[in-house]
Protein backbone atom coordinates (compact mmCIF):
# COMPACT_ATOMS: atom_id res chain seq x y z
CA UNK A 1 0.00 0.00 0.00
CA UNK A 2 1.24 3.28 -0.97
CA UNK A 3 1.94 5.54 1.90
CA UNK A 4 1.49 9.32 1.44
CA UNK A 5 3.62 11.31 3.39
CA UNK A 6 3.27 15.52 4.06
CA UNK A 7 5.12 17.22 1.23
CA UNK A 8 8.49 18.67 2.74
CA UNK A 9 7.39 22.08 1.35
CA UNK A 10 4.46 22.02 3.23
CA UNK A 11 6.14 21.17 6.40
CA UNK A 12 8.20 24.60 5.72
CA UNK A 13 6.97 27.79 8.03
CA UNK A 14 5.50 30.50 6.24
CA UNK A 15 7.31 33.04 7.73
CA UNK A 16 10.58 30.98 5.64
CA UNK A 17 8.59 30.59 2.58
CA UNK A 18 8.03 34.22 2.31
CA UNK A 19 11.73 34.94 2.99
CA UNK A 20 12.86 32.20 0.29
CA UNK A 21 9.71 33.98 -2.10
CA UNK A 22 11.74 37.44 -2.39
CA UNK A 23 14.44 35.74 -3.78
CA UNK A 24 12.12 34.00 -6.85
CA UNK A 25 9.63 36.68 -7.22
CA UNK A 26 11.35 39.00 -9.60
CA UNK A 27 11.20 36.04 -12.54
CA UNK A 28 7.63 35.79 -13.96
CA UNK A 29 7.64 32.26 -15.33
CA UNK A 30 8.66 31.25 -11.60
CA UNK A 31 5.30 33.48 -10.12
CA UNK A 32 3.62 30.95 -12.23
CA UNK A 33 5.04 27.96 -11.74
CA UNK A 34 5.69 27.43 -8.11
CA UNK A 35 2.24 27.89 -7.12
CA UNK A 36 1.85 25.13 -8.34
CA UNK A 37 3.91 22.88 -6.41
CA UNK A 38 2.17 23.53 -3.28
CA UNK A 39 -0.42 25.78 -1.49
CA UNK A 40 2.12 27.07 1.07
CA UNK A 41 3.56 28.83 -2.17
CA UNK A 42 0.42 30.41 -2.67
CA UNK A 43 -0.35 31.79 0.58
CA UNK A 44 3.31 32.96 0.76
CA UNK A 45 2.50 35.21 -2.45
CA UNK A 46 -0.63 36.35 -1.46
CA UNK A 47 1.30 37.98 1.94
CA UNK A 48 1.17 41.96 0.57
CA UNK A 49 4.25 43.21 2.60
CA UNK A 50 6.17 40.34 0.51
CA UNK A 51 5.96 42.58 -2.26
CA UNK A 52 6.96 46.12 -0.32
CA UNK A 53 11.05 45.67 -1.25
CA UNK A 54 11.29 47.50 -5.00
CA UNK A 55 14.97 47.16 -6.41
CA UNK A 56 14.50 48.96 -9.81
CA UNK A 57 17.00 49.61 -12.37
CA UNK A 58 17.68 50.64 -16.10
CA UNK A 59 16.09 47.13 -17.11
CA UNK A 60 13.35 47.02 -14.60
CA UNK A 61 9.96 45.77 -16.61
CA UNK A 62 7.79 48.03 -16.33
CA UNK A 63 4.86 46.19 -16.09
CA UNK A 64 6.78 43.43 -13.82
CA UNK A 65 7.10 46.69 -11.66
CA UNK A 66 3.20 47.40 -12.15
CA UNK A 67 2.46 43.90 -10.71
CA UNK A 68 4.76 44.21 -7.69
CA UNK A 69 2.75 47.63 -6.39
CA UNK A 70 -0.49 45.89 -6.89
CA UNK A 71 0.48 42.68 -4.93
CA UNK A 72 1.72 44.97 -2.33
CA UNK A 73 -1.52 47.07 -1.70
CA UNK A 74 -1.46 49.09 1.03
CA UNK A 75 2.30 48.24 2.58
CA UNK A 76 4.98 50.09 3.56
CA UNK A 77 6.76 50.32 0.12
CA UNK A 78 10.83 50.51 0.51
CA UNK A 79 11.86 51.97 -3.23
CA UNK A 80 15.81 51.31 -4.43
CA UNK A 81 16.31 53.01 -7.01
CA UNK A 82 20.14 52.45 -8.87
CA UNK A 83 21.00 53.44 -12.73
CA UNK A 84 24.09 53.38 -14.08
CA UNK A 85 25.48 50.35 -12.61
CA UNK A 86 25.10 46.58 -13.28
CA UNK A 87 21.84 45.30 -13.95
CA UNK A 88 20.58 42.31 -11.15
CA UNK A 89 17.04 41.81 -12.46
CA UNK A 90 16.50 38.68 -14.39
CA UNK A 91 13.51 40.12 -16.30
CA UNK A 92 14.64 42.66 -19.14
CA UNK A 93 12.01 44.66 -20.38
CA UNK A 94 12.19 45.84 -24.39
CA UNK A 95 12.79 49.27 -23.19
CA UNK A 96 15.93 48.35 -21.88
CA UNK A 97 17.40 50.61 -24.44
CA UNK A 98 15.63 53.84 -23.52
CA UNK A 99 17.27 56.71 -22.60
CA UNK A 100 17.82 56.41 -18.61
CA UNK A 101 16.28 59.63 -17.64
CA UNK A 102 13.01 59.00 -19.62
CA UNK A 103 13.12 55.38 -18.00
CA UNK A 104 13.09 57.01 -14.74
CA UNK A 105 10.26 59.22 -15.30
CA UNK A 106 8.48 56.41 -16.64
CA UNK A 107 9.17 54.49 -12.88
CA UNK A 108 8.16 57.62 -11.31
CA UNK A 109 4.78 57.72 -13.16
CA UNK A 110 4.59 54.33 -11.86
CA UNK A 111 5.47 55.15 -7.99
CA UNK A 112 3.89 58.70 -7.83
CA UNK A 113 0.38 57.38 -7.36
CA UNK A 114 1.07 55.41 -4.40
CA UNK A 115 3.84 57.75 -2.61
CA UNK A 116 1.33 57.80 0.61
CA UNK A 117 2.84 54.24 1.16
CA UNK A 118 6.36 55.11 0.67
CA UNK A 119 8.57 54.34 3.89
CA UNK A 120 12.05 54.26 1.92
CA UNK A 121 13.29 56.09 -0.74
CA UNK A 122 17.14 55.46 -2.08
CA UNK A 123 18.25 56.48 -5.20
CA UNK A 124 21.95 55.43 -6.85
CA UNK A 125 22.76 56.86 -10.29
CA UNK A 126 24.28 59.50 -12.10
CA UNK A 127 24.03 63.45 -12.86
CA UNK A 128 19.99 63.53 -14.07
CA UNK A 129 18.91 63.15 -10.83
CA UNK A 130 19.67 66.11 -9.76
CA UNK A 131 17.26 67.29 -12.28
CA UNK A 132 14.70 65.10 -12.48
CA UNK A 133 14.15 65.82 -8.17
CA UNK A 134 14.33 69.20 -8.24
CA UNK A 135 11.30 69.37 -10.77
CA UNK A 136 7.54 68.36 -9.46
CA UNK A 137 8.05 65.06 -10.16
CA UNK A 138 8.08 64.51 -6.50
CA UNK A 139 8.78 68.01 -4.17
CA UNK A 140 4.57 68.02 -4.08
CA UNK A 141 4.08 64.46 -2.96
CA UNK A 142 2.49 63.26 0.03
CA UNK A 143 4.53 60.76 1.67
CA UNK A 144 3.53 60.65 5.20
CA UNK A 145 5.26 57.31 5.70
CA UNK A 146 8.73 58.18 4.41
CA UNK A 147 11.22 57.76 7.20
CA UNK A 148 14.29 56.90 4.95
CA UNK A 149 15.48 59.17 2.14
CA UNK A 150 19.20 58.35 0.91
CA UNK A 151 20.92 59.59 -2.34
CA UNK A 152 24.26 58.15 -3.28
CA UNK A 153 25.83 59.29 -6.49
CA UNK A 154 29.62 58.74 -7.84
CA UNK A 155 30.29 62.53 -7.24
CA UNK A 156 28.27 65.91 -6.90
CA UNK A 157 26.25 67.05 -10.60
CA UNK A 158 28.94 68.89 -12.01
CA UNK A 159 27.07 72.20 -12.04
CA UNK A 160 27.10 71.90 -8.55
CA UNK A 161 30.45 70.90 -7.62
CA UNK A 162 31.57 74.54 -7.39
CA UNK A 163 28.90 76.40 -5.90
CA UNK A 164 26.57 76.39 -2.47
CA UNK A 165 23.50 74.45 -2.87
CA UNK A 166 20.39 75.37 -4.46
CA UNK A 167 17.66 76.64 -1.98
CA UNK A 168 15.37 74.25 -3.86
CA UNK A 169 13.54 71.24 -1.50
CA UNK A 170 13.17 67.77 -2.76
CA UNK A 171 10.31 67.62 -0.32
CA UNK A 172 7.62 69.70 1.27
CA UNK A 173 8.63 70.27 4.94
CA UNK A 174 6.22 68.81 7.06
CA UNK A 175 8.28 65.02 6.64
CA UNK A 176 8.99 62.64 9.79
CA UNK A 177 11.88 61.24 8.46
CA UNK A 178 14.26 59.68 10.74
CA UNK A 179 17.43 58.17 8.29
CA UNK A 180 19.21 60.43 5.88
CA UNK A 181 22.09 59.40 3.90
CA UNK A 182 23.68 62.01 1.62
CA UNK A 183 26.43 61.06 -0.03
CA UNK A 184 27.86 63.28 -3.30
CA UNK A 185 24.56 65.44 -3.78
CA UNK A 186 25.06 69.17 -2.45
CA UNK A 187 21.08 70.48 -0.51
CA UNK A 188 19.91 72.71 1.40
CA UNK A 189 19.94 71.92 5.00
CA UNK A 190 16.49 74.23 5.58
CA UNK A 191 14.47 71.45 3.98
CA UNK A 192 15.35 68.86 6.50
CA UNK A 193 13.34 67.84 9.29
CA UNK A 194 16.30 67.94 11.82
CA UNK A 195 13.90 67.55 14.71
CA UNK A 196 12.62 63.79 13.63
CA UNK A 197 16.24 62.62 12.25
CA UNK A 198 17.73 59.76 14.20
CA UNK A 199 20.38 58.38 11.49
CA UNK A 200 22.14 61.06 9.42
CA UNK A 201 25.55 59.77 6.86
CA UNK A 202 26.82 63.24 4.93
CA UNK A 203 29.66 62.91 2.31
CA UNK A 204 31.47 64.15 0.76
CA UNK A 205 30.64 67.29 2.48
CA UNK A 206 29.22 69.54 -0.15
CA UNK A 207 31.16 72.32 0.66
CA UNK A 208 33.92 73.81 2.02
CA UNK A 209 32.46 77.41 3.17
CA UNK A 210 32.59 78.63 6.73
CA UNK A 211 28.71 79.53 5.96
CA UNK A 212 27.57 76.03 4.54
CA UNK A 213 28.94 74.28 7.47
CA UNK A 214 27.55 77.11 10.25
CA UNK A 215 24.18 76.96 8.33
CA UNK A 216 24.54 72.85 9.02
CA UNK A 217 26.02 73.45 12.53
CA UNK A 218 23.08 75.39 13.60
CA UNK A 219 20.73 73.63 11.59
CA UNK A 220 21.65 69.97 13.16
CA UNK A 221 21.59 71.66 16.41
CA UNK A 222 17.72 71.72 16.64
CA UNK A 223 18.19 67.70 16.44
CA UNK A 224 17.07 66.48 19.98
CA UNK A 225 16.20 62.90 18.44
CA UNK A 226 20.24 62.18 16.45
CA UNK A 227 21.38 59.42 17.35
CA UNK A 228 23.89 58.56 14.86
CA UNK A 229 25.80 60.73 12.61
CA UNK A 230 28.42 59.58 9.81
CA UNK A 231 30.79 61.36 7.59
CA UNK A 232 32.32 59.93 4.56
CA UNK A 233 35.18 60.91 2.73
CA UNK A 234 36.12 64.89 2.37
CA UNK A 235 35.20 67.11 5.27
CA UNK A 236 35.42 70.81 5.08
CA UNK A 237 38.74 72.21 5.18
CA UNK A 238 38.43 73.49 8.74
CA UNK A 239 42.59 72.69 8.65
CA UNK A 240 43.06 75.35 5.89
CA UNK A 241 41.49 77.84 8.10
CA UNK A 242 39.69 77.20 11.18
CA UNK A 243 38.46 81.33 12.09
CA UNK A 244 34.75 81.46 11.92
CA UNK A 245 33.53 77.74 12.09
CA UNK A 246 31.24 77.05 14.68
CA UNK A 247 31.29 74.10 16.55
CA UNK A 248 28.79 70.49 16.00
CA UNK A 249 26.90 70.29 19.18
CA UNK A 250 24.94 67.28 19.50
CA UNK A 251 24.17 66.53 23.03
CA UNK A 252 21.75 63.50 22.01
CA UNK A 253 24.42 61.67 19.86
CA UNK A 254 25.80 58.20 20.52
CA UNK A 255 27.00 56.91 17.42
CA UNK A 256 29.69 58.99 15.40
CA UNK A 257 31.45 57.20 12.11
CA UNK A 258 33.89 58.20 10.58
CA UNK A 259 34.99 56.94 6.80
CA UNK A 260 37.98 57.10 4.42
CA UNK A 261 38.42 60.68 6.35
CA UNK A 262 41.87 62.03 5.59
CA UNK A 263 43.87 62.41 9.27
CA UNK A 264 44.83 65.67 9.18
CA UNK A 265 41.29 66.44 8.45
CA UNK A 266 40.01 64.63 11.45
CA UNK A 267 42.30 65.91 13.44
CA UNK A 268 41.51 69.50 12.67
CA UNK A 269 37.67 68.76 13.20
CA UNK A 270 37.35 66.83 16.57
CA UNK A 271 38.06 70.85 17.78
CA UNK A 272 34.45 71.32 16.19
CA UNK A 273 32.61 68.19 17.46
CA UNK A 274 31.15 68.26 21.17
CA UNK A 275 29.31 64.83 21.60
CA UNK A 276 28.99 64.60 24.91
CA UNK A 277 27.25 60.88 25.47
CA UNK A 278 29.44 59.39 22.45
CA UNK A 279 29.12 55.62 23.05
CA UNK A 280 30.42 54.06 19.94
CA UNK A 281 32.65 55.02 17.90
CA UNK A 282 33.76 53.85 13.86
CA UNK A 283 36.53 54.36 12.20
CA UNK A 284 38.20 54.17 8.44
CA UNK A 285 41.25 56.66 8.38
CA UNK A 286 43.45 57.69 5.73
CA UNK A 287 47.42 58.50 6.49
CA UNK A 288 49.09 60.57 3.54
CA UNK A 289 52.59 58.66 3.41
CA UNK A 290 54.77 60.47 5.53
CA UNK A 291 52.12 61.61 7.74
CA UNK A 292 52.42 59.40 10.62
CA UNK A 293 53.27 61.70 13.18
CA UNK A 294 49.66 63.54 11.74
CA UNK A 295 48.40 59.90 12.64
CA UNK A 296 49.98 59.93 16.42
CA UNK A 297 48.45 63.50 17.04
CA UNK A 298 45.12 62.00 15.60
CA UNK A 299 44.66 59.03 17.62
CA UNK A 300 46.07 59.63 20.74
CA UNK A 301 43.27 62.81 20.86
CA UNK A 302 40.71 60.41 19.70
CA UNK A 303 40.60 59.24 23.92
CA UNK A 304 40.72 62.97 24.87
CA UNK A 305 37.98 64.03 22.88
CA UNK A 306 35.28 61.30 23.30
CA UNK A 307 36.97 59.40 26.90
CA UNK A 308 33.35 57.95 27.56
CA UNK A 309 33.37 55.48 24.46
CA UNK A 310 32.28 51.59 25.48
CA UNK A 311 32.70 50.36 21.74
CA UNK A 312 35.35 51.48 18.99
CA UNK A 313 35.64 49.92 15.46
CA UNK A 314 38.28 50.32 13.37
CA UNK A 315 37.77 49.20 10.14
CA UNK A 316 41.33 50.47 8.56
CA UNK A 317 44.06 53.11 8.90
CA UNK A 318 46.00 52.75 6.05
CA UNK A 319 49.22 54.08 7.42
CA UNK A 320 53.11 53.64 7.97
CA UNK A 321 54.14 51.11 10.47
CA UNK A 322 54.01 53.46 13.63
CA UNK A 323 56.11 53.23 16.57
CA UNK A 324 54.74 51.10 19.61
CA UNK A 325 55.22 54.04 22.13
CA UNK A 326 54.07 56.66 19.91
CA UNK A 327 50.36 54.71 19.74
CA UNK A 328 50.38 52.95 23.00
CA UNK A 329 48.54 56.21 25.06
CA UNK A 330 45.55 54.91 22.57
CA UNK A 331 44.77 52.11 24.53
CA UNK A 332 45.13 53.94 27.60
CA UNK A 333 42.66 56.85 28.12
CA UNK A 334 39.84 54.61 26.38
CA UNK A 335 39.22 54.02 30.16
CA UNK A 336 35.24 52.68 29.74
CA UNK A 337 35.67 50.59 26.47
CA UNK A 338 33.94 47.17 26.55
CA UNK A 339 34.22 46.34 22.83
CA UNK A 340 37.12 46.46 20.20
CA UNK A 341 36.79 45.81 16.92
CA UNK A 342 39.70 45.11 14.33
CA UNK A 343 39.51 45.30 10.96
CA UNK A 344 42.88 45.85 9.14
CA UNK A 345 42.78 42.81 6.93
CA UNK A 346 46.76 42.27 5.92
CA UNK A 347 47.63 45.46 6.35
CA UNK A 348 47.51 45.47 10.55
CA UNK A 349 50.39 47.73 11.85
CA UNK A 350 52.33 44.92 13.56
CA UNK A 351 52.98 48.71 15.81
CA UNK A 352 49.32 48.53 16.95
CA UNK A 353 49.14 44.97 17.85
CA UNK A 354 52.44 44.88 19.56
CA UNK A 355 50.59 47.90 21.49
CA UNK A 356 47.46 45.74 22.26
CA UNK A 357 49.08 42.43 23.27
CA UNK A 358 51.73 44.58 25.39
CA UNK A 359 48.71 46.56 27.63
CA UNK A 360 46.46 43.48 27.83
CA UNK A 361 47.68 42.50 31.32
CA UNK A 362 47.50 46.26 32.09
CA UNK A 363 45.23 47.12 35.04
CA UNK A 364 45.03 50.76 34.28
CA UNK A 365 44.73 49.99 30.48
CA UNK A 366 41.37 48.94 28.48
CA UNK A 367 40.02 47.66 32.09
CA UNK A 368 36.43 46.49 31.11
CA UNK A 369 37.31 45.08 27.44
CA UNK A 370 35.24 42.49 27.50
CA UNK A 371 34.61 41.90 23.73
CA UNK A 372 37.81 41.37 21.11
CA UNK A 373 36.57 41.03 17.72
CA UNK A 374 39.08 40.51 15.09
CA UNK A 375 37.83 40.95 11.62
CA UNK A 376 39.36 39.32 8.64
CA UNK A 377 42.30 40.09 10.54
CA UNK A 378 45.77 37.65 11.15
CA UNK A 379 46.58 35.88 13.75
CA UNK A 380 50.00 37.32 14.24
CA UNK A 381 50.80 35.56 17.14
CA UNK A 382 48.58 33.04 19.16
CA UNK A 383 50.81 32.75 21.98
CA UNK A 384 50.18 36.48 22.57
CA UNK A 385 46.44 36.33 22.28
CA UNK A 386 46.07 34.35 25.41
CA UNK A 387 47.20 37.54 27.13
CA UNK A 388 44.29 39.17 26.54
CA UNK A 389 41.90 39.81 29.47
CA UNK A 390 38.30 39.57 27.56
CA UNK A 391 35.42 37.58 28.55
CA UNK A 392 34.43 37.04 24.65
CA UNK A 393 36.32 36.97 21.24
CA UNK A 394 34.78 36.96 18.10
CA UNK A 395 36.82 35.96 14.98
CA UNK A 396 35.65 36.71 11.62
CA UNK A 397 37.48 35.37 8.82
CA UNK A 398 36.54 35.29 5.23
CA UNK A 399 40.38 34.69 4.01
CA UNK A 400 42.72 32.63 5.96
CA UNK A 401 45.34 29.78 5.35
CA UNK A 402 45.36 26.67 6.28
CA UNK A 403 48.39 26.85 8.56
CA UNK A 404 46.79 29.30 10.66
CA UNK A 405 44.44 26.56 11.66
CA UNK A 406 46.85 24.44 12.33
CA UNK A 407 48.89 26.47 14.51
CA UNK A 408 45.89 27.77 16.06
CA UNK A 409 44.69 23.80 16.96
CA UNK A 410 48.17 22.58 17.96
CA UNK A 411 49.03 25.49 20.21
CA UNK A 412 48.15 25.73 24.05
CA UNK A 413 46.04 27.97 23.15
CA UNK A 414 43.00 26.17 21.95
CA UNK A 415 41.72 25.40 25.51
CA UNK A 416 41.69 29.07 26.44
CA UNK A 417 40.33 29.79 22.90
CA UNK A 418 37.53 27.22 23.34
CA UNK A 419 36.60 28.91 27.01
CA UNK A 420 36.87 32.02 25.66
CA UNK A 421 35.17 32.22 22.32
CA UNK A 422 31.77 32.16 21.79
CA UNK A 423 31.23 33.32 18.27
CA UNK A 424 33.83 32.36 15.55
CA UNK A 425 32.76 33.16 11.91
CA UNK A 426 33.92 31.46 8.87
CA UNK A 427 33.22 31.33 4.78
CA UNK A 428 32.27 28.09 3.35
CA UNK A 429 35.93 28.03 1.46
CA UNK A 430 37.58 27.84 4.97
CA UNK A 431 35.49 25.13 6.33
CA UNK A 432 37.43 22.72 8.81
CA UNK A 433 35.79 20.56 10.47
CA UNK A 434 38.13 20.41 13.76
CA UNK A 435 37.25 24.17 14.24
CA UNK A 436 33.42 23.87 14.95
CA UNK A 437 33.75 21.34 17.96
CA UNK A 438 35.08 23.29 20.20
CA UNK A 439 33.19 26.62 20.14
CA UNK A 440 29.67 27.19 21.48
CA UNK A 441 28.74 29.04 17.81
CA UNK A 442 30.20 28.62 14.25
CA UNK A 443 28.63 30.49 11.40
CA UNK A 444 29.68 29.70 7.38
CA UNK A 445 29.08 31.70 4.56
């Protein structure tokens, strides 16, 4: 007698099937056909907010496009949209070949209708944006729901590269947005709701004026709700001369990041920056060659300016081998810091390690670490990481040899590892299977 057993798809949560759905759902002969396999697929598809997630580019279908806003009726509608850069969807449309800015409009007729439902809005591309949302296409919309606005492009429209912004809003001014990310597009700051933002990423910064920056500066300061505030790339060249700049008070802030921000830039500006509850801190530095007494000046008044920190990443400082002493004060005045983060890849000053291993065992240096993270970052020396006085380490490797394993797993070290480490993250090329018995967590990619 044949026995009939549940089909495994069935058997598979919803909440799953809808995840595994937004990967299939931008090919149409797949909407058709797995439907079919089982009902699960069907109920997945009928879930609305499924279809909320719009990743649009040059070759977007336009009617695909027209499907997706109907399935998603009423729901929070996240919109992503990049031209100019390498096409993902699997679906070409046959007017592929239009000219980009007349494609966009043609998305924006699509999207303009339902803009009440629009929670997201990030836009990648080139120069014609500038245009295209400075005219009505979208400054008289109501978008009640928008909480994310981001524009990214490769560098500022070129008639703007020169000049202060344009007093012209994207928006209307009565917006509760609370994440702004503006990165190569010169505004106004007068159109921003500064008293909803949470999230704010600037960069470059437009310009370079002692008035664009005091206009930000006192604009930002009516921000009682910022959390987190990022800077990426160029910052105004406070160094050149610093007469007339008024300082960045934000007394609410506990995030600052910092990216691919030239030293002497940084160092200049932490004289402008009064962040008094600063909790975490990022970092991505750049050292001119030469300038790595510039880098010693930076860092060590890194402590001095925020001393309240509990967690610092540093994702690079691509620098000249530094001297031990000149760095050590780093790990010094960082008196209430519970988590480190490394990320140097190959190119970790041995300086700066040298400097960690040597204060581990410090009382009056790093005294609450509690959380080491090294991030696609060597093992320079295992014998000196058992030094280290933390109560967790994470290790994230996406690129490592063989033989560190193996030195790591034959050295006296393992047992304290194995105490020690709770979280230890690998990619499916470095998979070895003596690693994952002997920690709590192991995660492959």
């Amino acid at each position: 007698m044949a026995i009939f057993s549940k089909p495994t798809i069935d058997s598979i949560p919803l909440e799953l099937l809808t995840e595994i759905w937004k990967l299939l759902r931008d090919s149409p002969s797949t909407l058709n056909r797995i439907p079919k396999v089982s009902r699960s697929w069907s109920r997945a598809k009928d879930i609305t907010t499924l279809w909320g997630a719009l990743w649009i580019t040059e070759t977007t279908d336009i009617q695909l496009l027209s499907t997706w806003i109907r399935r998603a009726g009423q729901s929070d509608l996240d919109i992503h949209i990049s031209f100019g850069r390498a096409a993902t969807d699997v679906h070409l449309s046959n007017s592929a070949g239009r000219d980009s800015p007349a494609k966009f409009v043609d998305i924006m007729d699509i999207l303009k209708p339902v803009s009440i439902n629009w929670r997201c809005l990030e836009l990648f591309g080139p120069h014609y944006f500038d245009v295209l949302l400075k005219s009505d296409l979208v400054s008289t919309l109501p978008v009640p729901r928008l909480t994310h606005f981001s524009i990214k492009l490769d560098e500022p429209p070129l008639s703007l590269q020169s000049s202060e912004p344009s007093t012209d809003s994207i928006f209307h001014s009565d917006l509760y947005l609370t994440t702004i990310h503006i990165l190569g597009y010169p505004v106004d700051w007068d159109f921003f709701p500064f008293r909803t933002i949470t999230t704010l990423t600037l960069g470059p910064f437009p310009a370079t004026s002692v008035l664009h920056w005091n206009t930000f500066a006192q604009a930002i300061a009516e921000s009682p709700n910022l959390v987190s505030i990022g800077f990426v790339a160029a910052l105004p060249s406070i160094a050149a001369s610093p007469a007339g700049y008024l300082r960045l008070d934000l007394p609410a802030a506990k995030n600052l990041s910092l990216r691919f921000v030239p030293v002497d830039e940084l160092t200049h500006l932490l004289q402008f920056l009064h962040i008094p509850q600063l909790e975490s801190l990022t970092l991505c530095l750049v050292s001119s060659i030469g300038g790595d007494q510039e880098l010693v000046h930076c860092v060590n008044s890194l402590p001095i300016s925020f001393p309240n920190i509990t967690t610092l990443s540093i994702e690079s400082i691509i620098l000249l081998d530094t001297p031990q002493q000149a760095i050590s004060p780093f790990f010094t005045h960082f008196s209430q810091l519970t988590t480190l983060r490394l990320n140097f890849g190959p190119g970790l000053p041995i300086s700066f390690w040298h400097a960690l291993v040597s204060r581990a065992n410090d009382p009056n240096a790093l005294p609450r670490l509690q959380n080491l993270a090294f991030i696609d970052t060597p093992l320079l020396s295992v014998q000196e990481l058992v030094l280290l006085r933390v109560c967790e380490l994470s290790l994230h490797f996406s690129n490592l040899f063989f033989g560190d394993f193996h030195s790591l797993r034959s050295s006296s070290s393992m047992t304290w590892l194995t105490d020690h480490t709770r979280w230890f993250f690998l990619t499916e090329g470095d998979r070895v299977p003596w690693v994952q018995a002997g920690f709590e967590r192991t995660f492959w990619f």
